[in-house]
N, C-alpha and C. Protein backbone atom coordinates (compact mmCIF):
# COMPACT_ATOMS: atom_id res chain seq x y z
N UNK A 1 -8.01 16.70 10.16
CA UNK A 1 -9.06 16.35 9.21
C UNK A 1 -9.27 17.46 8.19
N UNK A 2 -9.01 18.70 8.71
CA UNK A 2 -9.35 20.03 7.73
C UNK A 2 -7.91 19.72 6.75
N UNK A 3 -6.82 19.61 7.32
CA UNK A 3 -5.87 19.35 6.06
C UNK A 3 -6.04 18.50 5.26
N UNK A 4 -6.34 16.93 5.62
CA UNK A 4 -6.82 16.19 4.88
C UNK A 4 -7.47 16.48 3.76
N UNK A 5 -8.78 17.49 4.04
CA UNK A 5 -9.54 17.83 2.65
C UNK A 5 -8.92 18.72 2.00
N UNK A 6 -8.40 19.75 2.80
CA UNK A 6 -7.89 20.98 1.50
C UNK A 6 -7.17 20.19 0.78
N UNK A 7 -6.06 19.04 1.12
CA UNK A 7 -5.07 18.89 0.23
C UNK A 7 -5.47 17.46 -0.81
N UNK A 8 -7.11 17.72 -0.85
CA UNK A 8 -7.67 16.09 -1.34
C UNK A 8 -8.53 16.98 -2.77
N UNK A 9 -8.24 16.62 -4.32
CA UNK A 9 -9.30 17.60 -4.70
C UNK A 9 -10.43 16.82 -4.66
N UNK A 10 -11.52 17.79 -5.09
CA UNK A 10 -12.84 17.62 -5.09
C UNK A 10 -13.53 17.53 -5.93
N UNK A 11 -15.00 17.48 -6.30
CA UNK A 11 -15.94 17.82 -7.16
C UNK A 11 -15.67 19.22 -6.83
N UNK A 12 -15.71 20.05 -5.98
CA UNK A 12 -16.19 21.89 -5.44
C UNK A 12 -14.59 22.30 -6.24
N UNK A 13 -13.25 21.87 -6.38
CA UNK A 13 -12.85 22.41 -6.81
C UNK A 13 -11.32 21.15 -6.65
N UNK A 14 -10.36 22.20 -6.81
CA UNK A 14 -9.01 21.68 -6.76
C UNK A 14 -8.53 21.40 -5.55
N UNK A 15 -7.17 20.83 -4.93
CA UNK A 15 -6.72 21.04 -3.68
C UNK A 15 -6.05 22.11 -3.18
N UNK A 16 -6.02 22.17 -2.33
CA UNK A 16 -4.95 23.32 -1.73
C UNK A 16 -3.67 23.35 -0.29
N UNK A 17 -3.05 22.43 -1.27
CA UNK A 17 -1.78 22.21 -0.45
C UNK A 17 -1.09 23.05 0.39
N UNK A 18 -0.64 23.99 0.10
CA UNK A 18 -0.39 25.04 1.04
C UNK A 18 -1.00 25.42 2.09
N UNK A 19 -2.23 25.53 1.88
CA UNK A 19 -3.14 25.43 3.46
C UNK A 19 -2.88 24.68 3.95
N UNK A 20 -2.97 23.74 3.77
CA UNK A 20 -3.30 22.43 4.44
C UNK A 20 -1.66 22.36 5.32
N UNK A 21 -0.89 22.71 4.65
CA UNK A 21 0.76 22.22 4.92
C UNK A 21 0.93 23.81 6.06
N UNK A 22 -0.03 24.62 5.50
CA UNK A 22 0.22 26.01 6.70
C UNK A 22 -0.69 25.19 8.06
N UNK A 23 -1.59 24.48 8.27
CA UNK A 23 -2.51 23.93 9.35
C UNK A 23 -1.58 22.68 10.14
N UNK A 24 -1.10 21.83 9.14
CA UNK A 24 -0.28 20.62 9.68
C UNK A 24 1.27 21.12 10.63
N UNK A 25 1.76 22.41 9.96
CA UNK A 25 3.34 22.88 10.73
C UNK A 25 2.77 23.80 11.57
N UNK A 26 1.28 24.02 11.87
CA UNK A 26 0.54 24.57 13.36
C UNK A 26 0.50 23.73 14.69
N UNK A 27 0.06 23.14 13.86
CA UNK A 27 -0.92 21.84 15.25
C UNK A 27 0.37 20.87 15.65
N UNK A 28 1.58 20.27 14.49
CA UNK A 28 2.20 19.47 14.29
C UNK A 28 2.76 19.51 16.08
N UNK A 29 3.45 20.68 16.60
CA UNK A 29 4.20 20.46 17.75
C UNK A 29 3.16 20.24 18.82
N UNK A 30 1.94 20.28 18.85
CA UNK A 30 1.17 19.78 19.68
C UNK A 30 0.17 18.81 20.03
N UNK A 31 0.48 18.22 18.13
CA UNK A 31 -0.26 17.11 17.75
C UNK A 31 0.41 16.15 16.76
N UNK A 32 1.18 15.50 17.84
CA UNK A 32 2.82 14.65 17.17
C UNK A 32 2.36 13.77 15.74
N UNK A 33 0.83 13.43 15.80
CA UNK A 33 0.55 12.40 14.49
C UNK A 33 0.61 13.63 13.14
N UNK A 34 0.77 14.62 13.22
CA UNK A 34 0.48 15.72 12.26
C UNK A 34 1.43 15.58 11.65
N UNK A 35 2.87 15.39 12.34
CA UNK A 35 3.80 15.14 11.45
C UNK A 35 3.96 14.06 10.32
N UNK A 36 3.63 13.24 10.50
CA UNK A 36 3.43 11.90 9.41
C UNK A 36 2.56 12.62 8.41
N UNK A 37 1.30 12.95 8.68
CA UNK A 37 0.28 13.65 7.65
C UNK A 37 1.01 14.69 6.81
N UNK A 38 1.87 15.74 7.50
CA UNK A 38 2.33 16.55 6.88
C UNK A 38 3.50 15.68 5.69
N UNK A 39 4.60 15.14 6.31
CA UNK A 39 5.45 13.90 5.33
C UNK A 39 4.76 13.75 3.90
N UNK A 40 3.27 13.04 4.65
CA UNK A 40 2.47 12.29 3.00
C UNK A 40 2.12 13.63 2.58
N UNK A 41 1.98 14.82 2.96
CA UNK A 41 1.58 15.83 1.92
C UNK A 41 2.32 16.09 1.09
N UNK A 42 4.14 16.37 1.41
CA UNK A 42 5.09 16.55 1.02
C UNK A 42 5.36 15.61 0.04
N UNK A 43 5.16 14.09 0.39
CA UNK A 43 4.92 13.36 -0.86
C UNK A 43 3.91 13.38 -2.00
N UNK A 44 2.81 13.30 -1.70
CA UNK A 44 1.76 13.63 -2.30
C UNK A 44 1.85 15.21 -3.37
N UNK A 45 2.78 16.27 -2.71
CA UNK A 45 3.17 17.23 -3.38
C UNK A 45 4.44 18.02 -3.13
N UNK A 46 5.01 17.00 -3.95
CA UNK A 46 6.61 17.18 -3.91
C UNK A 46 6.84 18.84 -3.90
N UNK A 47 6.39 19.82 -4.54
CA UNK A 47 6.32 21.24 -4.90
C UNK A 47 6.31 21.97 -3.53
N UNK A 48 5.59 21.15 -2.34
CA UNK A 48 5.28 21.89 -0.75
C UNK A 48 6.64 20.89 0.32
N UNK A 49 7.91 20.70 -0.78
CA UNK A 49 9.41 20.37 0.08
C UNK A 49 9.73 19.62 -0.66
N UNK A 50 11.16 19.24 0.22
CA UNK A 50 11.86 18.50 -0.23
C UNK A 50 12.17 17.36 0.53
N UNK A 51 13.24 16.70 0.33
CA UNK A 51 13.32 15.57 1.19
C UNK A 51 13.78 15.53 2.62
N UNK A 52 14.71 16.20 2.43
CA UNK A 52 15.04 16.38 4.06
C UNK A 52 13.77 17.06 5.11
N UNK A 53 12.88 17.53 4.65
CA UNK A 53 11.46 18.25 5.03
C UNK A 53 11.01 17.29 5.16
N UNK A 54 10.68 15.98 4.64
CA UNK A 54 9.66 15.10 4.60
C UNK A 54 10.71 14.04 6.04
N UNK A 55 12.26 13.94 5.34
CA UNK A 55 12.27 13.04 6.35
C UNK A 55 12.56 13.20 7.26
N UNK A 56 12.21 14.69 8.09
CA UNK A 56 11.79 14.80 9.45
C UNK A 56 10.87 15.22 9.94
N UNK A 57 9.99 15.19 9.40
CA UNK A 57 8.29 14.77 9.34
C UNK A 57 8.24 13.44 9.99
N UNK A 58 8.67 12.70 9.28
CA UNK A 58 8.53 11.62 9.09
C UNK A 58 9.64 10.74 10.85
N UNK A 59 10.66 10.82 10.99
CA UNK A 59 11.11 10.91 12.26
C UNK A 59 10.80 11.42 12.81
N UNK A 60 9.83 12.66 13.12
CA UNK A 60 9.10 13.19 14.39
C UNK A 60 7.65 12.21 14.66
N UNK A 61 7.39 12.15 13.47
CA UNK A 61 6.01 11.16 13.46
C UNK A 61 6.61 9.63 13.83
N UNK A 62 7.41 8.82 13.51
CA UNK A 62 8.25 7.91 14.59
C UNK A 62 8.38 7.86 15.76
N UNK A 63 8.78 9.04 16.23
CA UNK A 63 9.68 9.37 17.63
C UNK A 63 8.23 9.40 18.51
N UNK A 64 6.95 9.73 17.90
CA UNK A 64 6.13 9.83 18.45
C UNK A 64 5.24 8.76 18.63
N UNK A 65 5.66 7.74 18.27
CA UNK A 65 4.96 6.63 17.86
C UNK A 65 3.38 6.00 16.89
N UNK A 66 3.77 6.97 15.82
CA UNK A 66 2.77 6.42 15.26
C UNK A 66 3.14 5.91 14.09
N UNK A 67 2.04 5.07 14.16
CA UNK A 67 2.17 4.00 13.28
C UNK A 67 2.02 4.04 11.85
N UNK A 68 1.79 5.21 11.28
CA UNK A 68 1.60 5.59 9.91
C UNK A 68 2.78 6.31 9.45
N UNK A 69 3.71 6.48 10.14
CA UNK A 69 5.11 6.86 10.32
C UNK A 69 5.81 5.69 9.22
N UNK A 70 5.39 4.66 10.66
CA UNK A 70 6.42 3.62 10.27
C UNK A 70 6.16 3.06 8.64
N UNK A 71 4.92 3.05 9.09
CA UNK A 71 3.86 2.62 7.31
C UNK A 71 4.42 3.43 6.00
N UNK A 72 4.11 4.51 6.42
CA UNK A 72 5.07 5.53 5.27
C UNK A 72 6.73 5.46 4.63
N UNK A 73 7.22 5.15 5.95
CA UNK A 73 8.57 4.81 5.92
C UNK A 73 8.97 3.74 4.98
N UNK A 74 8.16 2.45 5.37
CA UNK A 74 8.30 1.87 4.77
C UNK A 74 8.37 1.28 3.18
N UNK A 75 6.54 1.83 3.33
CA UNK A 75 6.13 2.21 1.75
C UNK A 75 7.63 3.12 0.88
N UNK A 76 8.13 4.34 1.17
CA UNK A 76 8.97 4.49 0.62
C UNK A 76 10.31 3.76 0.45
N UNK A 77 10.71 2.48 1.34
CA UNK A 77 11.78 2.33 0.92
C UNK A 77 11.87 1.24 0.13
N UNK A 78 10.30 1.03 0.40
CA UNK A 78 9.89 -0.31 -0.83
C UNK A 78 9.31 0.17 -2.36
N UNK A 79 9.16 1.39 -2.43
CA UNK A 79 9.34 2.19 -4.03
C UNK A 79 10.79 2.49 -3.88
N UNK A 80 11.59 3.27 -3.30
CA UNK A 80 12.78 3.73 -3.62
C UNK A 80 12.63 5.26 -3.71
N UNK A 81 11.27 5.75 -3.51
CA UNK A 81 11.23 7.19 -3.43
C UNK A 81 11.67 8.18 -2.15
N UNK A 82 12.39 8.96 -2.20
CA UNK A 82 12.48 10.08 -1.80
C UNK A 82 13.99 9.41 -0.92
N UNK A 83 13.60 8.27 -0.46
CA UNK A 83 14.99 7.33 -0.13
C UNK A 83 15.23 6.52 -1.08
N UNK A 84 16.60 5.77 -1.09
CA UNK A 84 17.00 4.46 -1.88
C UNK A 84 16.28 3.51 -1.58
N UNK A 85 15.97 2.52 -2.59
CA UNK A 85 15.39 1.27 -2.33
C UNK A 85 15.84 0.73 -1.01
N UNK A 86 15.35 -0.16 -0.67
CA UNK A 86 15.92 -0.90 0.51
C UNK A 86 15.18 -1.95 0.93
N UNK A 87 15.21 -3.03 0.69
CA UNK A 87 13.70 -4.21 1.36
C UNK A 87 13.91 -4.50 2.48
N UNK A 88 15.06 -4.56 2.88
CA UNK A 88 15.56 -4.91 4.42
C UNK A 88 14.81 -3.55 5.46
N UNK A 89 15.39 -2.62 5.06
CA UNK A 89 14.47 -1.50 5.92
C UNK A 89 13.30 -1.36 5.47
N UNK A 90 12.64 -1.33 4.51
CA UNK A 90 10.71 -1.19 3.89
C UNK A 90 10.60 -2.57 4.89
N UNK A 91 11.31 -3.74 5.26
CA UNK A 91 10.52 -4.92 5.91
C UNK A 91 10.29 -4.43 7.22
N UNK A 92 11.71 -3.60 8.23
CA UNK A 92 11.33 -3.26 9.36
C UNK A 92 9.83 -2.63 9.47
N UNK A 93 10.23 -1.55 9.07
CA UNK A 93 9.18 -0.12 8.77
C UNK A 93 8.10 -0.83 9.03
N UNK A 94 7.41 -1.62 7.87
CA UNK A 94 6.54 -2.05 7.68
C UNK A 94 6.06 -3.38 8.88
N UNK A 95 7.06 -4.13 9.66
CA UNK A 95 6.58 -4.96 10.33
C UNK A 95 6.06 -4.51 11.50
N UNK A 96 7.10 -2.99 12.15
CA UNK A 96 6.56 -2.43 12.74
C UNK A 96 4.96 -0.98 12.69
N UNK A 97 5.02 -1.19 11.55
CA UNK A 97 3.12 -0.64 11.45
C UNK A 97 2.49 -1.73 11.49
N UNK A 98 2.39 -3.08 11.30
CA UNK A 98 1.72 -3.92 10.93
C UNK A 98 1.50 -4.78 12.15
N UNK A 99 2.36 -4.34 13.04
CA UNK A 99 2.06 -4.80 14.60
C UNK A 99 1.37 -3.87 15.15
N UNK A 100 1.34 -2.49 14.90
CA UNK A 100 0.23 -1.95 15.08
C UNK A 100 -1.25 -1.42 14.90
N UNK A 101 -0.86 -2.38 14.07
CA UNK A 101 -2.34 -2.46 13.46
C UNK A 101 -2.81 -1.39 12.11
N UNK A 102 -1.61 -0.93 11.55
CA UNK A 102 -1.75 -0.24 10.57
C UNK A 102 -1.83 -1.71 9.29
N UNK A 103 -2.86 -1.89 8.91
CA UNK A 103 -3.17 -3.28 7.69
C UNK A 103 -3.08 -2.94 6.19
N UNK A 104 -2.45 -1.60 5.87
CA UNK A 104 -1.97 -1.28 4.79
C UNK A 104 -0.44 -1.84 4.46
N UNK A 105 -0.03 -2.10 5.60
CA UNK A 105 1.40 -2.65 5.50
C UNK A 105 1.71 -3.99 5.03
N UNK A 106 0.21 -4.78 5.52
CA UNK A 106 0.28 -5.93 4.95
C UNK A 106 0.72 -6.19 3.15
N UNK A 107 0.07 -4.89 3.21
CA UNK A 107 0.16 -4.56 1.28
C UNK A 107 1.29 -5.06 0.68
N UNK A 108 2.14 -4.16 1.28
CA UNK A 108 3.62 -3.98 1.19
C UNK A 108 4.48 -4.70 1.61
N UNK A 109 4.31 -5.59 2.66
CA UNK A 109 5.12 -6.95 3.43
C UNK A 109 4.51 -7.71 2.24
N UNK A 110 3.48 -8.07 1.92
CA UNK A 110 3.02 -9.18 1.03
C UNK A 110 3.90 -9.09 -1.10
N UNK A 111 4.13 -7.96 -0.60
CA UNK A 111 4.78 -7.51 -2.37
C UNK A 111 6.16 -8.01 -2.09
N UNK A 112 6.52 -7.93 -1.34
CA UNK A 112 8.04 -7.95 -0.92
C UNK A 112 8.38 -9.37 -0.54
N UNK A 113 7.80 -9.96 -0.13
CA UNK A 113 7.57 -11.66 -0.20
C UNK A 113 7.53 -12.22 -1.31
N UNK A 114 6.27 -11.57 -2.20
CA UNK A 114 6.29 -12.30 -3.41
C UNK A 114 6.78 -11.80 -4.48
N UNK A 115 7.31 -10.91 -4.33
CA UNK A 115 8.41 -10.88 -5.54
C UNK A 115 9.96 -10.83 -5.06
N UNK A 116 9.78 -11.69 -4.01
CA UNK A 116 11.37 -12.11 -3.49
C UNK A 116 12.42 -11.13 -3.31
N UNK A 117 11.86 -9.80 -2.90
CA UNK A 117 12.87 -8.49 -3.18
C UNK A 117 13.90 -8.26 -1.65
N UNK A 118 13.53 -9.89 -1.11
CA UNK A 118 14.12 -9.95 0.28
C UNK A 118 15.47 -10.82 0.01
N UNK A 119 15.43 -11.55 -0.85
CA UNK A 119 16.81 -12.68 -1.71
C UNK A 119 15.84 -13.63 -2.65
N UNK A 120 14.85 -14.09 -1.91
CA UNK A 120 14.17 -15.19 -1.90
C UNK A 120 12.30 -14.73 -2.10
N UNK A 121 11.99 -15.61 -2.89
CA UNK A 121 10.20 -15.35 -3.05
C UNK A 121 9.91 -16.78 -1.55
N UNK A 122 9.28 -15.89 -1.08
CA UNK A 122 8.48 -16.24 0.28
C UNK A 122 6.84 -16.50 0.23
N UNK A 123 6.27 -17.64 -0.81
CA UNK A 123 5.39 -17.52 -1.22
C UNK A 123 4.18 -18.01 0.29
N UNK A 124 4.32 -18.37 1.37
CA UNK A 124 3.36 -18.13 2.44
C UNK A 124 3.74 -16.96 3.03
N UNK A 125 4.56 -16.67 3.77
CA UNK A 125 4.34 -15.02 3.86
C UNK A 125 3.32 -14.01 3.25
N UNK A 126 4.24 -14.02 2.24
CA UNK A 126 3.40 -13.49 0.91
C UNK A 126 1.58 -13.68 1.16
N UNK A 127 1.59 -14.66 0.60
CA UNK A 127 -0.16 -15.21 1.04
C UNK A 127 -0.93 -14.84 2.21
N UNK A 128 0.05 -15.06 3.33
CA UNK A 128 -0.49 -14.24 4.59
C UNK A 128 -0.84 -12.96 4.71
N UNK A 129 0.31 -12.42 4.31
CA UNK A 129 0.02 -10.69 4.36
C UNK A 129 -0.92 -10.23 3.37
N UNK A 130 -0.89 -10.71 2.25
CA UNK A 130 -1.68 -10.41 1.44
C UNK A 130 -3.26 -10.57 1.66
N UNK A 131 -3.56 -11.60 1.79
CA UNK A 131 -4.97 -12.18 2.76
C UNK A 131 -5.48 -11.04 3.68
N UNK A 132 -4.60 -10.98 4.69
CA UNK A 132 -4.87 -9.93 5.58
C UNK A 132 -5.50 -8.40 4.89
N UNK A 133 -4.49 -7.63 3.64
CA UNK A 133 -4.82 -6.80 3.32
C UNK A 133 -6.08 -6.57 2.42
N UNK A 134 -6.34 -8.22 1.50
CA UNK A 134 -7.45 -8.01 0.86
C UNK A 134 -8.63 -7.97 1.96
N UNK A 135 -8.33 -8.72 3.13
CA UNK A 135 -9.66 -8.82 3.97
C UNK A 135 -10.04 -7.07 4.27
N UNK A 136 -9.19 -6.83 4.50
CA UNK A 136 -9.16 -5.02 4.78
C UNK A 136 -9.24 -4.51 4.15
N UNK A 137 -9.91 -4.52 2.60
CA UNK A 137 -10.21 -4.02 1.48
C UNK A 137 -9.23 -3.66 0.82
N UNK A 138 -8.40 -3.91 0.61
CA UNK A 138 -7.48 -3.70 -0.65
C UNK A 138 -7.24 -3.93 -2.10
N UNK A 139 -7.92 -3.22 -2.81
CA UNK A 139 -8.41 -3.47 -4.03
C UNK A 139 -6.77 -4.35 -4.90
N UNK A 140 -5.50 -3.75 -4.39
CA UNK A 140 -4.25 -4.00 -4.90
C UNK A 140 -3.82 -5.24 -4.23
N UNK A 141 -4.24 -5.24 -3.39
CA UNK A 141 -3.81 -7.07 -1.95
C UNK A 141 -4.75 -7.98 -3.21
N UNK A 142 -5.79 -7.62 -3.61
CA UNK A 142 -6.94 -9.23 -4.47
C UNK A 142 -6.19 -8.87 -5.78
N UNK A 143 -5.37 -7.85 -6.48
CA UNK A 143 -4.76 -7.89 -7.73
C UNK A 143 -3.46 -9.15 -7.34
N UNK A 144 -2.72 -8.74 -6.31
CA UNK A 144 -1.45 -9.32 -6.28
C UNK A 144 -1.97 -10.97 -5.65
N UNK A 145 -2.67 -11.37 -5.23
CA UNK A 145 -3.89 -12.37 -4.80
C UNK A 145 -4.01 -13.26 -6.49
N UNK A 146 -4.54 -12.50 -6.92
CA UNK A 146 -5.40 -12.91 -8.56
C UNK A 146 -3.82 -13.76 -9.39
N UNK A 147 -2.53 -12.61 -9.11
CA UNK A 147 -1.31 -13.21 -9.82
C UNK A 147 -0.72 -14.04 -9.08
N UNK A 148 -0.78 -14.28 -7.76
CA UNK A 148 -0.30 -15.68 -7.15
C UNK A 148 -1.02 -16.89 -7.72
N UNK A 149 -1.95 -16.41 -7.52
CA UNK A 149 -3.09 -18.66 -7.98
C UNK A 149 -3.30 -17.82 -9.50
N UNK A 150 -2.46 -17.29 -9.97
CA UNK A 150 -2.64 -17.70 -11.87
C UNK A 150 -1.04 -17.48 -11.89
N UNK A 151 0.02 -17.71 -11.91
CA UNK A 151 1.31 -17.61 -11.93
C UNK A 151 1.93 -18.72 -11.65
N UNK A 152 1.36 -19.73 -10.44
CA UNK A 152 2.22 -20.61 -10.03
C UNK A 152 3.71 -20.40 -9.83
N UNK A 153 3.88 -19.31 -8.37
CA UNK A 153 4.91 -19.00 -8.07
C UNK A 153 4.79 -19.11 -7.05
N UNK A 154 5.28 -20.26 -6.46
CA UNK A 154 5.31 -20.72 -5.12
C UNK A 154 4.39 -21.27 -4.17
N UNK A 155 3.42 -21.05 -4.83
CA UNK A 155 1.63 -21.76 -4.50
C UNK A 155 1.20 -22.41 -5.72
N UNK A 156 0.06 -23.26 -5.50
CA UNK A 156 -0.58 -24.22 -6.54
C UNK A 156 -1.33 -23.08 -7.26
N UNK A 157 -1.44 -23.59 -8.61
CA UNK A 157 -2.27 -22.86 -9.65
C UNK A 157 -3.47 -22.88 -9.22
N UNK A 158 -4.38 -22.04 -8.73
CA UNK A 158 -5.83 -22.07 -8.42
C UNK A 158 -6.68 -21.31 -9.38
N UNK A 159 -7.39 -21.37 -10.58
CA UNK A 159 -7.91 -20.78 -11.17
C UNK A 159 -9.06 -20.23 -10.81
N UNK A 160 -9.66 -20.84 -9.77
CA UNK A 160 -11.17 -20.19 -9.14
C UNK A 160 -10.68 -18.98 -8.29
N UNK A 161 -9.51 -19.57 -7.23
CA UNK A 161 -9.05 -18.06 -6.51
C UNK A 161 -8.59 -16.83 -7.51
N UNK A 162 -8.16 -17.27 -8.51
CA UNK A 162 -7.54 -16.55 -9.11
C UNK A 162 -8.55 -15.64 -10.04
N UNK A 163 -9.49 -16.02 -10.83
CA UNK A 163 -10.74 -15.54 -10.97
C UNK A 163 -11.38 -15.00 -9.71
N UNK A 164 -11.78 -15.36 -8.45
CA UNK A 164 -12.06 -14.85 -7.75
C UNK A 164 -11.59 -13.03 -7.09
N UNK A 165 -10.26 -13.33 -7.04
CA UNK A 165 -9.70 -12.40 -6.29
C UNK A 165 -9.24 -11.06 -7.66
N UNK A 166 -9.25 -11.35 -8.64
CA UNK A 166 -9.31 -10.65 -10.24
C UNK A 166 -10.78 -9.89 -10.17
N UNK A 167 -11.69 -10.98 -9.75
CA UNK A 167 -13.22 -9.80 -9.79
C UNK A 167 -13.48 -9.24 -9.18
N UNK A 168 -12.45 -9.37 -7.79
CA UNK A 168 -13.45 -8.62 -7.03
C UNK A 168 -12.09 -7.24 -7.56
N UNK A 169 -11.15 -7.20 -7.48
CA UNK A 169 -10.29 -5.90 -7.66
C UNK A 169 -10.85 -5.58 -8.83
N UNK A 170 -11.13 -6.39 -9.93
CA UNK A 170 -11.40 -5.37 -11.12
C UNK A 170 -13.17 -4.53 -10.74
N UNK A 171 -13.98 -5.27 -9.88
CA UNK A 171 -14.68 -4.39 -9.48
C UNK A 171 -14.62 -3.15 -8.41
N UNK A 172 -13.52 -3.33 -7.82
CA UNK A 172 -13.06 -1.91 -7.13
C UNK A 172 -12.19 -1.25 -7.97
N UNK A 173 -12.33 -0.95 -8.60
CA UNK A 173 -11.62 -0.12 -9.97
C UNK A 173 -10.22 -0.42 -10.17
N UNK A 174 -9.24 -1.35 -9.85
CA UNK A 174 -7.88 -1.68 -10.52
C UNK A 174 -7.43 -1.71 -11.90
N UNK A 175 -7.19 -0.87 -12.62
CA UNK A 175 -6.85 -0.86 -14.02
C UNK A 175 -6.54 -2.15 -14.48
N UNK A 176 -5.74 -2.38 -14.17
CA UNK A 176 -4.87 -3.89 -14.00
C UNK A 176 -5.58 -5.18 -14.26
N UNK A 177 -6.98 -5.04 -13.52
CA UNK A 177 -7.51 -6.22 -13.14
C UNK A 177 -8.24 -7.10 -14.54
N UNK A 178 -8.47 -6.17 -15.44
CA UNK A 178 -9.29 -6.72 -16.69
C UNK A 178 -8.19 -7.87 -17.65
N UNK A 179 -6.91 -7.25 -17.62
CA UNK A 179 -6.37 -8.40 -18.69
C UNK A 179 -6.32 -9.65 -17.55
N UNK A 180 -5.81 -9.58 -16.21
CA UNK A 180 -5.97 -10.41 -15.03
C UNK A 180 -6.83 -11.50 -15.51
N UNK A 181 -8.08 -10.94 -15.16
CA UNK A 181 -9.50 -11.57 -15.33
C UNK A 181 -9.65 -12.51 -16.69
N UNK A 182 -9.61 -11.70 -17.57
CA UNK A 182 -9.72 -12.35 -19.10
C UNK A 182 -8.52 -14.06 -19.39
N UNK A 183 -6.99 -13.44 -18.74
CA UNK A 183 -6.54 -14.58 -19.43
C UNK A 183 -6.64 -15.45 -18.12
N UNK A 184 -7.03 -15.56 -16.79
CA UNK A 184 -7.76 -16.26 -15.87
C UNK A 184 -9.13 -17.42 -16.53
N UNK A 185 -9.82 -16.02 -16.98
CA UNK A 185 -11.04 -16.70 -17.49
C UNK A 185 -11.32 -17.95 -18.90
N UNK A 186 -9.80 -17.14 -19.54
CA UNK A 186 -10.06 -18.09 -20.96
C UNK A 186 -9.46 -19.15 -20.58
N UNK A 187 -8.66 -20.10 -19.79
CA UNK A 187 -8.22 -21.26 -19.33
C UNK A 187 -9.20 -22.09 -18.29
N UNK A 188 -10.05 -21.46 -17.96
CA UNK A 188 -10.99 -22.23 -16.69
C UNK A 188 -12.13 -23.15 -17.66
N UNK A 189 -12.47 -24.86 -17.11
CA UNK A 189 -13.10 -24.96 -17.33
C UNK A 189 -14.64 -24.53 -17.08
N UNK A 190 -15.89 -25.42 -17.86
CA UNK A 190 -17.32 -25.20 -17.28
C UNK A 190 -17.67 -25.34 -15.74
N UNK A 191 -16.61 -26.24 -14.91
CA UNK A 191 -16.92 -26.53 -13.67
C UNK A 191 -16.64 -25.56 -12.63
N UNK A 192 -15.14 -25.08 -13.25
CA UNK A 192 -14.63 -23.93 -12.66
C UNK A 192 -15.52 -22.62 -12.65
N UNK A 193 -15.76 -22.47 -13.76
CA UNK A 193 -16.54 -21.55 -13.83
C UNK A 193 -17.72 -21.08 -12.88
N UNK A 194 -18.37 -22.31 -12.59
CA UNK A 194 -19.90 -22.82 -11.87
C UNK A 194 -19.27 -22.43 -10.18
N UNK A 195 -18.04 -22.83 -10.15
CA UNK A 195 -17.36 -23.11 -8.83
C UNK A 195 -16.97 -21.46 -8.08
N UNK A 196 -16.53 -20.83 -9.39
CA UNK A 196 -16.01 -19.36 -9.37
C UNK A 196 -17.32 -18.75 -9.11
């Protein structure tokens, strides 16, 4: 938790990665989840390693079974950072955090569905996982939510969900969410509206 903040900035000041990354390669051999934490620092600040640093962070935090391992893992191979793209492995990664109850993964299983980066757009999948993650607050699960029922890609056009799930992300701060909202809003009728 003390690394967590040094390496988070603040109102009191800046972060301080290096601490934090001197506290995480302390505790790490006696506190196997440290390794994953340490990984996302290394991501979070590429400047405190490199890759081969992160990706055995990241396999010790595996080997140990945690589930933010796998989450991480995944997340990267579904950007393409620090590893090559890969949707086939970001799907493992990710199915296995998401059985453990890590619900950020849903995020990421649900992107990868719906933008078909598996061969195919998997538009219930998609919907499922996604659901899941907005229920778990995911300001980015009700963005990618808002462009399913206004896209008509693979689900019915819903303009109320789609307004719906646009307001609530553009009220958890999503940059994204305002043009969302607007060209949502200028196609809905008076009923919709009342309904929204």
């Amino acid at each position: 938790s003390v690394a967590r903040v040094l390496s988070t900035p603040t109102l009191e000041g800046p972060a301080d990665p290096q601490s934090a990354q001197r506290l995480l390669e302390e505790l790490a051999p006696d506190y196997p989840p440290a390794w994953t934490r340490l990984a996302r620092l290394i991501d979070d600040y590429p400047a405190q390693g490199d890759a081969p640093q992160l990706l055995s962070a990241l396999q010790r935090g595996r080997e140990a079974g945690d589930p933010r391992a796998e989450l991480l893992t995944g997340r990267l191979y579904y950007l393409g950072k620090w590893l090559p793209q890969d949707p086939r492995l970001a799907q493992e990664h990710l199915l296995k955090a998401a059985a453990a109850g890590e619900v950020g993964a849903h995020y990421y299983l649900g992107q990868l569905y719906r933008r078909g980066y598996l061969g195919q757009v998997e538009p219930q999948k998609a919907l499922q996982h996604l659901l899941l993650a907005a229920r778990n607050g995911s300001p980015n699960a009700d963005l990618a939510l808002a462009h399913m029922f206004s896209d008509s890609r693979g689900v019915k056009v819903n303009r109320i969900n789609a307004f719906v799930f646009a307001q609530l992300a553009q009220r958890q701060g999503v940059v994204n969410a305002g043009p969302v909202l607007s060209a949502v809003q200028s196609g809905m009728t008076p009923a919709e509206r009342k309904i929204a």
